[in-house]
Every structure is written in C-alpha cells, then in structure tokens.
C-alpha atoms as a PDB file:
ATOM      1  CA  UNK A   1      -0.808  71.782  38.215  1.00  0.00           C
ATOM      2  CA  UNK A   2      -2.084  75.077  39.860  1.00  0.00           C
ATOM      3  CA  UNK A   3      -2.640  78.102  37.976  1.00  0.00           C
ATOM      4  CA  UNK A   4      -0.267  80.733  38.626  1.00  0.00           C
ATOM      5  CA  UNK A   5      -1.415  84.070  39.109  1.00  0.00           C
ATOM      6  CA  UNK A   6      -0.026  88.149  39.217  1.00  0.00           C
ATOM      7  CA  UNK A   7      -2.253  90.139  40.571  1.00  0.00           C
ATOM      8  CA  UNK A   8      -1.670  93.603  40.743  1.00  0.00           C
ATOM      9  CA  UNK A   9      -3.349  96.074  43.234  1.00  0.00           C
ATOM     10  CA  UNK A  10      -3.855  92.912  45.851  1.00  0.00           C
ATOM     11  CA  UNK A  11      -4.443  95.431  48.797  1.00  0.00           C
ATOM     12  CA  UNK A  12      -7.073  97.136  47.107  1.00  0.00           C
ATOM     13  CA  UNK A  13     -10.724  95.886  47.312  1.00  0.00           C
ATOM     14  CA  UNK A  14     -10.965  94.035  43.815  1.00  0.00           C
ATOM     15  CA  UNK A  15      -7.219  92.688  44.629  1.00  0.00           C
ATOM     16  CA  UNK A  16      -8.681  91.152  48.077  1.00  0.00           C
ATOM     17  CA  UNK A  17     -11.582  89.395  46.683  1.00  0.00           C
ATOM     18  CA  UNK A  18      -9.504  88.501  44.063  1.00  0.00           C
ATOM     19  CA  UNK A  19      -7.410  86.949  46.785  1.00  0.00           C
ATOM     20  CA  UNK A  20     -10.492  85.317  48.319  1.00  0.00           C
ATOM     21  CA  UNK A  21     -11.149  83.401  44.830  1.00  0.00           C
ATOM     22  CA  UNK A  22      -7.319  82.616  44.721  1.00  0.00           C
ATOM     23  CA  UNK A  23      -7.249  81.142  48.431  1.00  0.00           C
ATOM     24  CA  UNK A  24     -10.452  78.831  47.388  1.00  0.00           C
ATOM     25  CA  UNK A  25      -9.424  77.548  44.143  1.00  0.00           C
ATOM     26  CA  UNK A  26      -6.013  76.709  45.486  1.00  0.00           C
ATOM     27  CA  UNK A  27      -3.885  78.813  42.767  1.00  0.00           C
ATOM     28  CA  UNK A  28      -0.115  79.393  43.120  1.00  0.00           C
ATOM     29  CA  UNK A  29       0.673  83.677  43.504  1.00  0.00           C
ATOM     30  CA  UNK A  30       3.468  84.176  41.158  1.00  0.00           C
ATOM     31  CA  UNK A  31       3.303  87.773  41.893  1.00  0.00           C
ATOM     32  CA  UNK A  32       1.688  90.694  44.107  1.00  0.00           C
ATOM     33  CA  UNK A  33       1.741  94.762  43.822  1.00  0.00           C
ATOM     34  CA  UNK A  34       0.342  97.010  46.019  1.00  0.00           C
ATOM     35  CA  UNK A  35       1.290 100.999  46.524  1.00  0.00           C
ATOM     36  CA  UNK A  36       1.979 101.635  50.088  1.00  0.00           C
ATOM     37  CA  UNK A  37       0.289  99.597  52.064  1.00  0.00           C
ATOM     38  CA  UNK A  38       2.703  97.595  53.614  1.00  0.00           C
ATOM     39  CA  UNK A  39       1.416  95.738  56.607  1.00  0.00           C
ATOM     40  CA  UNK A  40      -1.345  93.950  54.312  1.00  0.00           C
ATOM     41  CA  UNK A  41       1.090  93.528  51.602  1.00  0.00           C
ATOM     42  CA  UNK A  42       3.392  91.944  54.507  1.00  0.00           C
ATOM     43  CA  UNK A  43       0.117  89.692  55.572  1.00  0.00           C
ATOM     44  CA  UNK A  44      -0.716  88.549  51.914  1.00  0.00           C
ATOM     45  CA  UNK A  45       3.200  87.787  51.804  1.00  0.00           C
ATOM     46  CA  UNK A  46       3.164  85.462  54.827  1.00  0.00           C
ATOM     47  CA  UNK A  47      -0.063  83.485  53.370  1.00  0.00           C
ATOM     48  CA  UNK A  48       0.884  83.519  49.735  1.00  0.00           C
ATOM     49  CA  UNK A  49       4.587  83.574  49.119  1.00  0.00           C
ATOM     50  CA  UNK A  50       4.818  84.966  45.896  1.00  0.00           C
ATOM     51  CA  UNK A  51       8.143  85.298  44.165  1.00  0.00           C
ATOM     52  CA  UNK A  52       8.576  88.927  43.283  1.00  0.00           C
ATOM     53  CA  UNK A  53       6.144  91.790  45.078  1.00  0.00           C
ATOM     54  CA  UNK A  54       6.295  95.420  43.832  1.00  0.00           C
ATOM     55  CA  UNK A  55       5.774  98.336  45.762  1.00  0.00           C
ATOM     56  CA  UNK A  56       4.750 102.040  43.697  1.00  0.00           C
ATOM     57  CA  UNK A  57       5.276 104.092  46.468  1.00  0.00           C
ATOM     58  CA  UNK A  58       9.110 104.456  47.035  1.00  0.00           C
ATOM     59  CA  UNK A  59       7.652 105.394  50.528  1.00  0.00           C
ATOM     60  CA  UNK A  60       6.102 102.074  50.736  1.00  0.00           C
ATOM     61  CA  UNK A  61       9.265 100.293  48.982  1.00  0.00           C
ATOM     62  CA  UNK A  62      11.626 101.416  51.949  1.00  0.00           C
ATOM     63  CA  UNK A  63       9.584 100.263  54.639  1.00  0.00           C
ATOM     64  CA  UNK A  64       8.545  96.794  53.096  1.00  0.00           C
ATOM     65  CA  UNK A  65      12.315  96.441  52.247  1.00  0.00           C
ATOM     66  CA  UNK A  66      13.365  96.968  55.636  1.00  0.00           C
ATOM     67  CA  UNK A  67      10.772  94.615  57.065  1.00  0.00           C
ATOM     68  CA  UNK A  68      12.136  91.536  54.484  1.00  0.00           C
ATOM     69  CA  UNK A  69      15.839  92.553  55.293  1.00  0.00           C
ATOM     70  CA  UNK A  70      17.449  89.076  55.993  1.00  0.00           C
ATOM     71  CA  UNK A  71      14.747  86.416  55.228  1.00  0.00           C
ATOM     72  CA  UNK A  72      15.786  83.756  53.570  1.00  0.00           C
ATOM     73  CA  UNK A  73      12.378  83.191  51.644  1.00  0.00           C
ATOM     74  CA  UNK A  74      11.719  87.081  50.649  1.00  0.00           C
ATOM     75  CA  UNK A  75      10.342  87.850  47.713  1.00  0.00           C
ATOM     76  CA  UNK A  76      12.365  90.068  45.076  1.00  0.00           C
ATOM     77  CA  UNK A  77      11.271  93.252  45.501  1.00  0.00           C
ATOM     78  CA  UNK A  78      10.139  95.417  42.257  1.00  0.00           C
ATOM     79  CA  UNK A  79       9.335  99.394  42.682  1.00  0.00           C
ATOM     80  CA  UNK A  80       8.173 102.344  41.398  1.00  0.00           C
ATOM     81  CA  UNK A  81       5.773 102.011  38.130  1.00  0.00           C
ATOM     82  CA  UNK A  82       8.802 100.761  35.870  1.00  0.00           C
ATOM     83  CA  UNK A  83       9.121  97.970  38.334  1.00  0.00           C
ATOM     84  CA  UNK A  84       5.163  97.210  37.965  1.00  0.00           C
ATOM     85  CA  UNK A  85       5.379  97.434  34.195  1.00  0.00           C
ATOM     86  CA  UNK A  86       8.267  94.830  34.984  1.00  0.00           C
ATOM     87  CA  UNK A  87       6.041  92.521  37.244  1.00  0.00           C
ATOM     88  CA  UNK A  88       3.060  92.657  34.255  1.00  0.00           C
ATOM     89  CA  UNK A  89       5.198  91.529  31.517  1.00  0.00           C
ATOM     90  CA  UNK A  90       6.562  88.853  33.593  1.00  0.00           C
ATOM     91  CA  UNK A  91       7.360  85.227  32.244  1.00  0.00           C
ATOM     92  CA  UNK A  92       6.162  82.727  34.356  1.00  0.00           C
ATOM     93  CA  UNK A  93       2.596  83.566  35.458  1.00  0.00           C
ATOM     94  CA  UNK A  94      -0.425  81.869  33.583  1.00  0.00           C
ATOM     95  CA  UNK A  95      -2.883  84.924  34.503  1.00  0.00           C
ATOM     96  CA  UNK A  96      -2.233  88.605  34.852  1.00  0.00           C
ATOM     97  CA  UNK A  97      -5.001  90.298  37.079  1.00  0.00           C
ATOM     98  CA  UNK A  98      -4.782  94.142  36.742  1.00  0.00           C
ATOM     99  CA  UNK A  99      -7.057  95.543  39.729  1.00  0.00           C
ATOM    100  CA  UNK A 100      -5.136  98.936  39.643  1.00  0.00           C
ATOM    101  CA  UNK A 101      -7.419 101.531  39.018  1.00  0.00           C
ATOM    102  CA  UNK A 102      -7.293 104.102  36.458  1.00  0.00           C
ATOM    103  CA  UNK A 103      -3.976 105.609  34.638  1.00  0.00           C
ATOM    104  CA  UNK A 104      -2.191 104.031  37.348  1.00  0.00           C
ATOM    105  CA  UNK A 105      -2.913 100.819  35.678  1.00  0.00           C
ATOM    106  CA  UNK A 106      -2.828 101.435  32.261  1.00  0.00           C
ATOM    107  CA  UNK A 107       0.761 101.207  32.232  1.00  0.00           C
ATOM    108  CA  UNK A 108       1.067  97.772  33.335  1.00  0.00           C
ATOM    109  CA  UNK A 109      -1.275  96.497  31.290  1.00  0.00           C
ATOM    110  CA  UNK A 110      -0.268  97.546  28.050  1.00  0.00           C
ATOM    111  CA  UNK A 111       3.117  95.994  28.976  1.00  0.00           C
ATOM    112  CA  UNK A 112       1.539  92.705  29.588  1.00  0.00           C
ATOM    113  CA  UNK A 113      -0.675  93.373  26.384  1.00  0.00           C
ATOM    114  CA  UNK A 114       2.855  93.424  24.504  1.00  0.00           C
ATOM    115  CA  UNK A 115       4.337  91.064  26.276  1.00  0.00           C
ATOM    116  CA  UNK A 116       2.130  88.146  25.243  1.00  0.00           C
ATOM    117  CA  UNK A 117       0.445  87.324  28.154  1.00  0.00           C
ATOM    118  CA  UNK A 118      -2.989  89.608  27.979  1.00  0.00           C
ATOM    119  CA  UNK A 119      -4.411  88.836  24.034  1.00  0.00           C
ATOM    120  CA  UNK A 120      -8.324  89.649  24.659  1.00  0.00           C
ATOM    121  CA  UNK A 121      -9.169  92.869  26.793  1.00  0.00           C
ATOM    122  CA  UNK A 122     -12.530  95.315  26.945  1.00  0.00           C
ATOM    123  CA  UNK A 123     -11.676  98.889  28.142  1.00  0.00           C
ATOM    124  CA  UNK A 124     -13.832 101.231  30.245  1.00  0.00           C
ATOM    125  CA  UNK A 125     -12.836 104.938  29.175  1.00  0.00           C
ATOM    126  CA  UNK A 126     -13.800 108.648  29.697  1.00  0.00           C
ATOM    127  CA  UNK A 127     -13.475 110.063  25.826  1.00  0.00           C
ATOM    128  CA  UNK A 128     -13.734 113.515  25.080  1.00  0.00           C
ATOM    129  CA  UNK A 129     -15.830 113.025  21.760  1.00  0.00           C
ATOM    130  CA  UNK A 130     -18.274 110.202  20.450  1.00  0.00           C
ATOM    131  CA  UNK A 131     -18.488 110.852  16.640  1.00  0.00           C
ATOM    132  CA  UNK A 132     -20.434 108.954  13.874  1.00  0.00           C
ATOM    133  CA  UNK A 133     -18.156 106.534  12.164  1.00  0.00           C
ATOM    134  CA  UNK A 134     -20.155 107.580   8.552  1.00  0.00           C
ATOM    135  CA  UNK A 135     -20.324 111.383   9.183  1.00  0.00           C
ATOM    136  CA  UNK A 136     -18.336 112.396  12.221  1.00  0.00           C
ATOM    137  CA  UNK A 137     -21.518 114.324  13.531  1.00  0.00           C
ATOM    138  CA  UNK A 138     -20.950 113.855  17.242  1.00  0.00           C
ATOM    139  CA  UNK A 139     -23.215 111.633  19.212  1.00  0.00           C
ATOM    140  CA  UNK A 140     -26.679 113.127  20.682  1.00  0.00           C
ATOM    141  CA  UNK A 141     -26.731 115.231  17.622  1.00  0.00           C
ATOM    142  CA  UNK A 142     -29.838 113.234  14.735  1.00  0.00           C
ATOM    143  CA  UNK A 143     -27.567 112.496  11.672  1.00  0.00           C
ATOM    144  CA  UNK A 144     -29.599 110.107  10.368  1.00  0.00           C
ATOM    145  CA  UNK A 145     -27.107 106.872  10.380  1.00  0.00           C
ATOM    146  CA  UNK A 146     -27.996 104.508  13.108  1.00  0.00           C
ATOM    147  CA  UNK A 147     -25.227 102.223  14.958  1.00  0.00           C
ATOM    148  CA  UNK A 148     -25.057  98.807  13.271  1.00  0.00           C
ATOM    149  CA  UNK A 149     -26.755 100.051   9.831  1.00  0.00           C
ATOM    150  CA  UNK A 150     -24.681  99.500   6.662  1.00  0.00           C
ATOM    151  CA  UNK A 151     -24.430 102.780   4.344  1.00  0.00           C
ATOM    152  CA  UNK A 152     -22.540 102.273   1.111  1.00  0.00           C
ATOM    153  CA  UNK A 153     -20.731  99.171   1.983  1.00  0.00           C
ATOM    154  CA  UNK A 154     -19.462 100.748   5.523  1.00  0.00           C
ATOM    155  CA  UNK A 155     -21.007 100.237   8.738  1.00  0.00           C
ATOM    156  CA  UNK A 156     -22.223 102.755  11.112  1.00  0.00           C
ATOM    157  CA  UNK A 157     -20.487 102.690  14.620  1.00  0.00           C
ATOM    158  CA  UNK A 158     -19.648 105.371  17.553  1.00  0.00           C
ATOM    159  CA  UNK A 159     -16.107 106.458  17.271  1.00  0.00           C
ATOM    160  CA  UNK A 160     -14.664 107.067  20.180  1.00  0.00           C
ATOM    161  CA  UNK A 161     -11.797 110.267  20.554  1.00  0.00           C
ATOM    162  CA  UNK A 162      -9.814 112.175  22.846  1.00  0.00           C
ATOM    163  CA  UNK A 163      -9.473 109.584  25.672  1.00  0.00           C
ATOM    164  CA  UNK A 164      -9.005 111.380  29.133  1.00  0.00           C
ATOM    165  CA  UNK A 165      -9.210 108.737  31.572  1.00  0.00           C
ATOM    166  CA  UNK A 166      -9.258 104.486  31.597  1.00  0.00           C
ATOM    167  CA  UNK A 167     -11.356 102.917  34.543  1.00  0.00           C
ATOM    168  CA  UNK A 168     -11.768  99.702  33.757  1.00  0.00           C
ATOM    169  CA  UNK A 169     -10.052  97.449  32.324  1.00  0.00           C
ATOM    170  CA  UNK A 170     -11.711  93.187  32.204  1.00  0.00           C
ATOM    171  CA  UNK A 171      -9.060  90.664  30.656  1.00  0.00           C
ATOM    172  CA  UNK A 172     -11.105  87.541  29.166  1.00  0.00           C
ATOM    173  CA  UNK A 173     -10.629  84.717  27.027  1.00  0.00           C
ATOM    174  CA  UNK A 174     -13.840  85.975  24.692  1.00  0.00           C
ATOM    175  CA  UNK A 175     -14.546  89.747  24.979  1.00  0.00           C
ATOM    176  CA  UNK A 176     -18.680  90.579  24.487  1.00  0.00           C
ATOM    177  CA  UNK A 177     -17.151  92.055  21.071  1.00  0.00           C
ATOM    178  CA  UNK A 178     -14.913  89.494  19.412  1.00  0.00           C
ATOM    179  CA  UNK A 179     -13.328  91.987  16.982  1.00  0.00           C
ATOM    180  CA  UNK A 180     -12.470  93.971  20.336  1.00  0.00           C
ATOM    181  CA  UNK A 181      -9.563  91.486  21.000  1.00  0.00           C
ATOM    182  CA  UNK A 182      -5.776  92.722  21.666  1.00  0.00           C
ATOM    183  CA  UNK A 183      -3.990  90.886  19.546  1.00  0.00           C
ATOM    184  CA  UNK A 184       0.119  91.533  19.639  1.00  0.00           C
ATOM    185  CA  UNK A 185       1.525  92.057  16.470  1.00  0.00           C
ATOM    186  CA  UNK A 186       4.346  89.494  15.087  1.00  0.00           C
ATOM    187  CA  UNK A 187       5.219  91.314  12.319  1.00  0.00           C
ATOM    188  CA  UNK A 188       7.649  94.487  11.648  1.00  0.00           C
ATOM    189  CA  UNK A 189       6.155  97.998  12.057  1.00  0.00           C
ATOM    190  CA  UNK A 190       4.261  99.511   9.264  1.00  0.00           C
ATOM    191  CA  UNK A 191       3.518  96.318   7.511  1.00  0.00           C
ATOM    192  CA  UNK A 192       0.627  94.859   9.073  1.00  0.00           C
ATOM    193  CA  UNK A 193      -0.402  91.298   8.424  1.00  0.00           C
ATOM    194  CA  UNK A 194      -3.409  90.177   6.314  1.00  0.00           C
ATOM    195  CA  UNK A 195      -3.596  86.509   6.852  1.00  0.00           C
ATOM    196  CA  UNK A 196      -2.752  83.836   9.086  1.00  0.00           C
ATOM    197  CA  UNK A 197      -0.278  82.494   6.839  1.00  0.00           C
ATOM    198  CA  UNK A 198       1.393  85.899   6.731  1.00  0.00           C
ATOM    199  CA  UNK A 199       1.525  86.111  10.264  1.00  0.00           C
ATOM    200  CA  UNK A 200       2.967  82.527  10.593  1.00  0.00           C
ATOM    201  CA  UNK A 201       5.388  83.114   8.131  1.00  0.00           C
ATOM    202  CA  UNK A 202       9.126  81.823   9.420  1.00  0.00           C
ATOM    203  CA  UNK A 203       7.850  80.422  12.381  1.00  0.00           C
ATOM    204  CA  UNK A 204       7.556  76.348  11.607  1.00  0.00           C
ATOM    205  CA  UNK A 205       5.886  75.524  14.772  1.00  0.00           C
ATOM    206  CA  UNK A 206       2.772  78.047  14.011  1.00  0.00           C
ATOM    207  CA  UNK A 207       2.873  77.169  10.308  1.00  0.00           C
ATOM    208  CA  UNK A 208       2.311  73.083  11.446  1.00  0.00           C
ATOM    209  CA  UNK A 209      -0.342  74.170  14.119  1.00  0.00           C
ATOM    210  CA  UNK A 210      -1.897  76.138  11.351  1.00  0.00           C
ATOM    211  CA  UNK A 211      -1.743  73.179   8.601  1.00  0.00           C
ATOM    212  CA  UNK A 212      -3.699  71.026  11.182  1.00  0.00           C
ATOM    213  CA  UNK A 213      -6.430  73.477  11.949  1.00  0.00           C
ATOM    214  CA  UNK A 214      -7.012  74.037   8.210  1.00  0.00           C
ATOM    215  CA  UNK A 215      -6.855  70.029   7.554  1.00  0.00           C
ATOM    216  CA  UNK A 216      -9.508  69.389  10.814  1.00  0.00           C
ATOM    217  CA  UNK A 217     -11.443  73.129   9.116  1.00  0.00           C
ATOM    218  CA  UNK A 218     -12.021  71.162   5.654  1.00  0.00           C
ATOM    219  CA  UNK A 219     -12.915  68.017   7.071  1.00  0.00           C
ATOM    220  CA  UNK A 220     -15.495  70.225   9.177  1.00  0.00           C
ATOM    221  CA  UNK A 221     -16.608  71.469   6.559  1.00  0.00           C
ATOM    222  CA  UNK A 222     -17.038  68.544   3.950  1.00  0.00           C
ATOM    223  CA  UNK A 223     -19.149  67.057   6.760  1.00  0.00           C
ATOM    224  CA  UNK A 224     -21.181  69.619   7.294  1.00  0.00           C
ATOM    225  CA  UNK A 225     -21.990  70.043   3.203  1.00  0.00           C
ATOM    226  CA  UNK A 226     -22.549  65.930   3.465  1.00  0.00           C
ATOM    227  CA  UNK A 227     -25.006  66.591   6.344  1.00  0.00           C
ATOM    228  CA  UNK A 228     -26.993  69.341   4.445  1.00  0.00           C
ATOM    229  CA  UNK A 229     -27.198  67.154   1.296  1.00  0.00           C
ATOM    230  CA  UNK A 230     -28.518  64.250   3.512  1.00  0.00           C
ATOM    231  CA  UNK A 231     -31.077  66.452   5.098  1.00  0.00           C
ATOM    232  CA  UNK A 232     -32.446  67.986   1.764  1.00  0.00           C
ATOM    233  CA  UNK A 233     -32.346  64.225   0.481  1.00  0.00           C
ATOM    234  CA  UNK A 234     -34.574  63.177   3.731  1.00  0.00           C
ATOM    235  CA  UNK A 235     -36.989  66.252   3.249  1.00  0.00           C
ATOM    236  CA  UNK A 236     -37.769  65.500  -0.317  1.00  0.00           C
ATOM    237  CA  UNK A 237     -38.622  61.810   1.223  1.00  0.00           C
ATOM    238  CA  UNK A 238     -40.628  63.054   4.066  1.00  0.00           C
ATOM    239  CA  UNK A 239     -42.870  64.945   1.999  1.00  0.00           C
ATOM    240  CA  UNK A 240     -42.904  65.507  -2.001  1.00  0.00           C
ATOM    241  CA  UNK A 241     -44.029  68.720  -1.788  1.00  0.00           C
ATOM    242  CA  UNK A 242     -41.277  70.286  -0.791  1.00  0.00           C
ATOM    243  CA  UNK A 243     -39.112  71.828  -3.461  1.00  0.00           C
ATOM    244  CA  UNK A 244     -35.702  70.866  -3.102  1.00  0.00           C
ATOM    245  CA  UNK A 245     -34.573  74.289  -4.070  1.00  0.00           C
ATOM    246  CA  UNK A 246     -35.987  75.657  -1.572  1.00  0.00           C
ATOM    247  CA  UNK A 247     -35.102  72.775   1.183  1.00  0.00           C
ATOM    248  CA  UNK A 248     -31.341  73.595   0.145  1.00  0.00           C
ATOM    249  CA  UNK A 249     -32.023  77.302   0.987  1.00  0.00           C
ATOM    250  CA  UNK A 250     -33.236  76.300   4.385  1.00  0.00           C
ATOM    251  CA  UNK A 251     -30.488  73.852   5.213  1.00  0.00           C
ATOM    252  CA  UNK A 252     -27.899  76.994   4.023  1.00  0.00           C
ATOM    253  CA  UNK A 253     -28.831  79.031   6.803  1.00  0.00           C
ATOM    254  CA  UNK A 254     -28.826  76.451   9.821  1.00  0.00           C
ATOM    255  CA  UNK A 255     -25.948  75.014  11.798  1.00  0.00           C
ATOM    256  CA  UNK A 256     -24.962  71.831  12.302  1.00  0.00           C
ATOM    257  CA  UNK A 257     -26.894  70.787  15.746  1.00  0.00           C
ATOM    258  CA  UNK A 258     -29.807  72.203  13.853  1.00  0.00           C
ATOM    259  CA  UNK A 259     -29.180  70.388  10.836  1.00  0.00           C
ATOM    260  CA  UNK A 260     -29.285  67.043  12.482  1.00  0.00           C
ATOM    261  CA  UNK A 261     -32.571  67.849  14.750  1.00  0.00           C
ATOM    262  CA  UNK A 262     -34.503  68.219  11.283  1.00  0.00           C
ATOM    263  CA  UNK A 263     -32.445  65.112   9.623  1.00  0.00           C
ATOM    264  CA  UNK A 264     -34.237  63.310  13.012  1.00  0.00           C
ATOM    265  CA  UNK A 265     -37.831  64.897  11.807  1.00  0.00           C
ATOM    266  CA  UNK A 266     -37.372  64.090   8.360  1.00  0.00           C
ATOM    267  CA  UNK A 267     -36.156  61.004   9.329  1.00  0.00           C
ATOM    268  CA  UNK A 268     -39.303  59.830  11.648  1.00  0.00           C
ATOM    269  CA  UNK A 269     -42.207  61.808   8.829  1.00  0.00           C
ATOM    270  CA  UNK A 270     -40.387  59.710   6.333  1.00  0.00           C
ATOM    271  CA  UNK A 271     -40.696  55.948   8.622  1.00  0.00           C
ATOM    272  CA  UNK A 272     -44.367  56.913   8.731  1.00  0.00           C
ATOM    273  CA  UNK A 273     -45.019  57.565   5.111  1.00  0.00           C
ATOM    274  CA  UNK A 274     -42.827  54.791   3.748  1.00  0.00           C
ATOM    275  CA  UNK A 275     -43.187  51.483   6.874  1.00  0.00           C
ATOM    276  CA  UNK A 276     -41.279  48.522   5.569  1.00  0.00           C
ATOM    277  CA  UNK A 277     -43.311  45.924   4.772  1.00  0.00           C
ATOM    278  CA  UNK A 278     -42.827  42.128   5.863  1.00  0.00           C
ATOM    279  CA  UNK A 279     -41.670  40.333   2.740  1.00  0.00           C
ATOM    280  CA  UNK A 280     -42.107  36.564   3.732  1.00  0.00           C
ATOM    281  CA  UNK A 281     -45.779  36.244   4.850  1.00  0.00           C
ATOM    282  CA  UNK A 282     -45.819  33.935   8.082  1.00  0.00           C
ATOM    283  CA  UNK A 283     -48.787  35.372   9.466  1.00  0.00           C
ATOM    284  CA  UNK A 284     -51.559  32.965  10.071  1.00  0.00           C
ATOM    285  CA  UNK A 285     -55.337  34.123   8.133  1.00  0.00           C
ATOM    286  CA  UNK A 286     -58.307  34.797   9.725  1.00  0.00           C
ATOM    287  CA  UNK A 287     -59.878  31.129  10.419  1.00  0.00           C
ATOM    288  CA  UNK A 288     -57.296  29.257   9.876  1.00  0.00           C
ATOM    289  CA  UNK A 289     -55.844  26.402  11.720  1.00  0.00           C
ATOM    290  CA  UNK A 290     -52.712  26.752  13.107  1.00  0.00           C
ATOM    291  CA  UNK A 291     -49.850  24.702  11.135  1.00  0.00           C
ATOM    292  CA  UNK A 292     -46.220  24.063  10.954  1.00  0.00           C
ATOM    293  CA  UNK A 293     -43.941  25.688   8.105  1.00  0.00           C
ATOM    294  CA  UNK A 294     -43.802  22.877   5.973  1.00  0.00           C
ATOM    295  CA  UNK A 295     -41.509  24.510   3.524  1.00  0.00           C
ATOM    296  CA  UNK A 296     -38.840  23.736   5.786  1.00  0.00           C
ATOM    297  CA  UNK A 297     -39.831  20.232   6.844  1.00  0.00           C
ATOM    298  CA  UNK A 298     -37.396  17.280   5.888  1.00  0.00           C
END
C-alpha cells in the first residue's frame, strides 16, 4: 500500500521537489497547503487529488473556492492558519512534510508534534543568547568548561535562550542527536513519566508490546553474556598467555559482531595450536608393502 503523504507549503520550492520525489515513488497525497498561489495549487490538485487542501491567504481561499465550486471530486477546503494547524494534526496521513518556512510553520508543526504523528524532529533557530550549561557565561566568552566535558557529575553543553525566529525544521525517524527526539507526553500535566512502565500504565496493548520487547531484551542479552564467556574461553585456548581477567575486560567493551569476529580468530589460532590427531593409524610406513586390513577380514 502507498504511503500517504501531507505536505504543507507544496507551491513553494522545497514543497515542489518534494512533489517531484512523491510523483516518482508513486505515494498517495492525503493533503496539500499552499498560501495564495492558486493556479499551481489548482495544477498540483488536478495531478494529485488530495482530499483536503488549505489555503492561508483568505485572499487565496476565495479564489481557489470559487474555482472548485461544483466539482464533484473537490477537495475539502481548510483556511487560514487554524485550518493548517487542522490539516497537520490530521488522522489519516502516514507522513507530515512541513516545507513552510519560518513562524509561519511553526504552528503546524507543533500541532502535528501533539497530535502523534511527528515524534523525532531537529530545529534550526535564531536564539538571542548561547549560555554555558555549567556557568551561564555566554558563548564566545573563555569560561573554562568545554562542550561535552563532565564537571561534577553534570555535563557541559550550549544552552540555547530567547528564541526569535525557527527556520528549519527536518522531521526524521533518528535525529543526529537521539536525546533531541519529540516525544508526546501520555501522561497528565505536571507529573512527568520516569519509565516505560509508567508511561504504559492503563494502556494493555502498550503494556503487552512492552512485556515482549523486555522478554526478546533478556534473551539478547543472555546471549550476548554466553557469547563473551565463549570468546574468553576460546582466547585462553588460543594462547595461555593471556590472562583471562584481562580477556573478560576486552570482551566487556566490544559488541556483538565484534565479539564473534575474534571468537572466529580464537577459533582458527586455537585449530593450529591444538590439530586433531588421527586415532586409528591406517597409514602405510615408509617401505612397506602395501596390504589389506586384515583386522577386518572374515
């Protein structure tokens, strides 16, 4: 089944090659926005056929309006920025493209952001104020705490305050910072959740989802303690002068893929220093005659 998409801004450059990627991969428009420009919202109509277009400018509304009046297959028509908070939030659509540019677009997206349907997104803004998370000494002044360091148990960052503007805003299923994710809360307002659990709690199909993942997580991770043992095991065989200690140290710190590339070398060192030998001799000496095994002759 196709993908369905909402894109937002679809008149706009990044909304036409988003268009472009749409038409080629042969995805389904759920939805389209644009602001007033109605004869290529009209065209992208005619090719796409979404189900519900929304139109910012109540200019732009009027005229696009007028132009559906009395076709059978026109889209519902959404306006003003309520009606593209409306079109973000949306059921229905499996992606939500925002290419609306700056505060414009903000709104929308935070409304698909709480609606469910955006969970991972990186920002582009224009803050007023970069501080030191450990000192608050704004950035370009030397306060001594580098970005990343740990001091007293708390890591050093760049705060960002005073937001004035959003650019840019990229939707993804892994953000380059994992801990930047958007995650919408499930529980009520001023009591945050600390676990999984908690935030599963009452809900029976998340709490059985969450059973099997830790199930399949403690299998994973019985295996993986298995594998290390076996590879300390194999690198005490493979040479004796490696302190097992020190071999379980190694194994700690490598994953699993690892783990089972150095099993292989221990595995192969140890072949070499330990062949198995032939235990019933059949080989015929040096000199010898050739000759049947008698010990098997009736």
């Amino acid at each position: 089944m196709a993908k369905k998409i909402t894109l937002l801004g679809s008149t706009g450059s990044i909304g036409t090659q988003s268009l472009d990627v749409i038409r080629a991969q042969g995805y389904e428009v759920f939805g389209l926005s644009a602001h007033s420009q109605t004869d290529k919202i009209l065209q992208q109509i005619e090719e796409f056929h979404p189900k519900y277009v929304c139109m910012t400018s109540e200019a732009g509304a009027e005229k696009l309006s007028a132009a559906l009046a009395g076709r059978a297959d026109a889209p519902r028509l959404l306006t003003g920025p309520e009606g593209l908070k409306a079109l973000a939030a949306m059921d229905g659509p499996d992606v939500v493209l925002n290419s609306v540019v700056g505060i414009a677009g903000l709104g929308a997206s935070l409304a698909a952001i709480e609606s469910g349907l955006l969970r991972e997104c990186s920002v582009g803004v224009s803050v007023r104020r970069a501080v030191c998370s450990i000192c608050s000494t704004e950035r370009g002044q030397d306060c001594g705490h580098k970005p990343g360091e740990v001091y007293d148990g708390a890591r050093c960052f760049f705060q960002l305050e005073e937001a004035v503007d959003a650019y840019e805003f990229s939707f993804v299923a892994v953000p380059a910072q994992p801990g930047a994710g958007v995650v919408k809360g499930l529980c009520p307002a001023g009591e945050p959740a600390q676990t999984l659990r908690e935030l599963a709690a009452g809900r029976d199909l998340c709490i059985r989802e969450l059973d099997g993942l830790e199930r399949e997580a403690a299998l994973g991770r019985k295996w993986l303690f298995t594998l290390r043992e076996e590879v300390v095991r194999m690198g005490a065989l493979a040479d004796s002068g490696l302190d097992r200690t020190v071999l379980k140290q190694i194994t700690d710190k490598l994953d699993a893929e690892e783990l089972q590339a150095l099993k292989r070398a221990y595995q192969a060192r140890a072949r070499e220093r330990y062949p198995l030998p032939v235990q019933l001799e059949y080989a015929q000496k040096p000199g010898e005659e050739p000759r049947e095994d008698g010990a098997f002759l009736i």
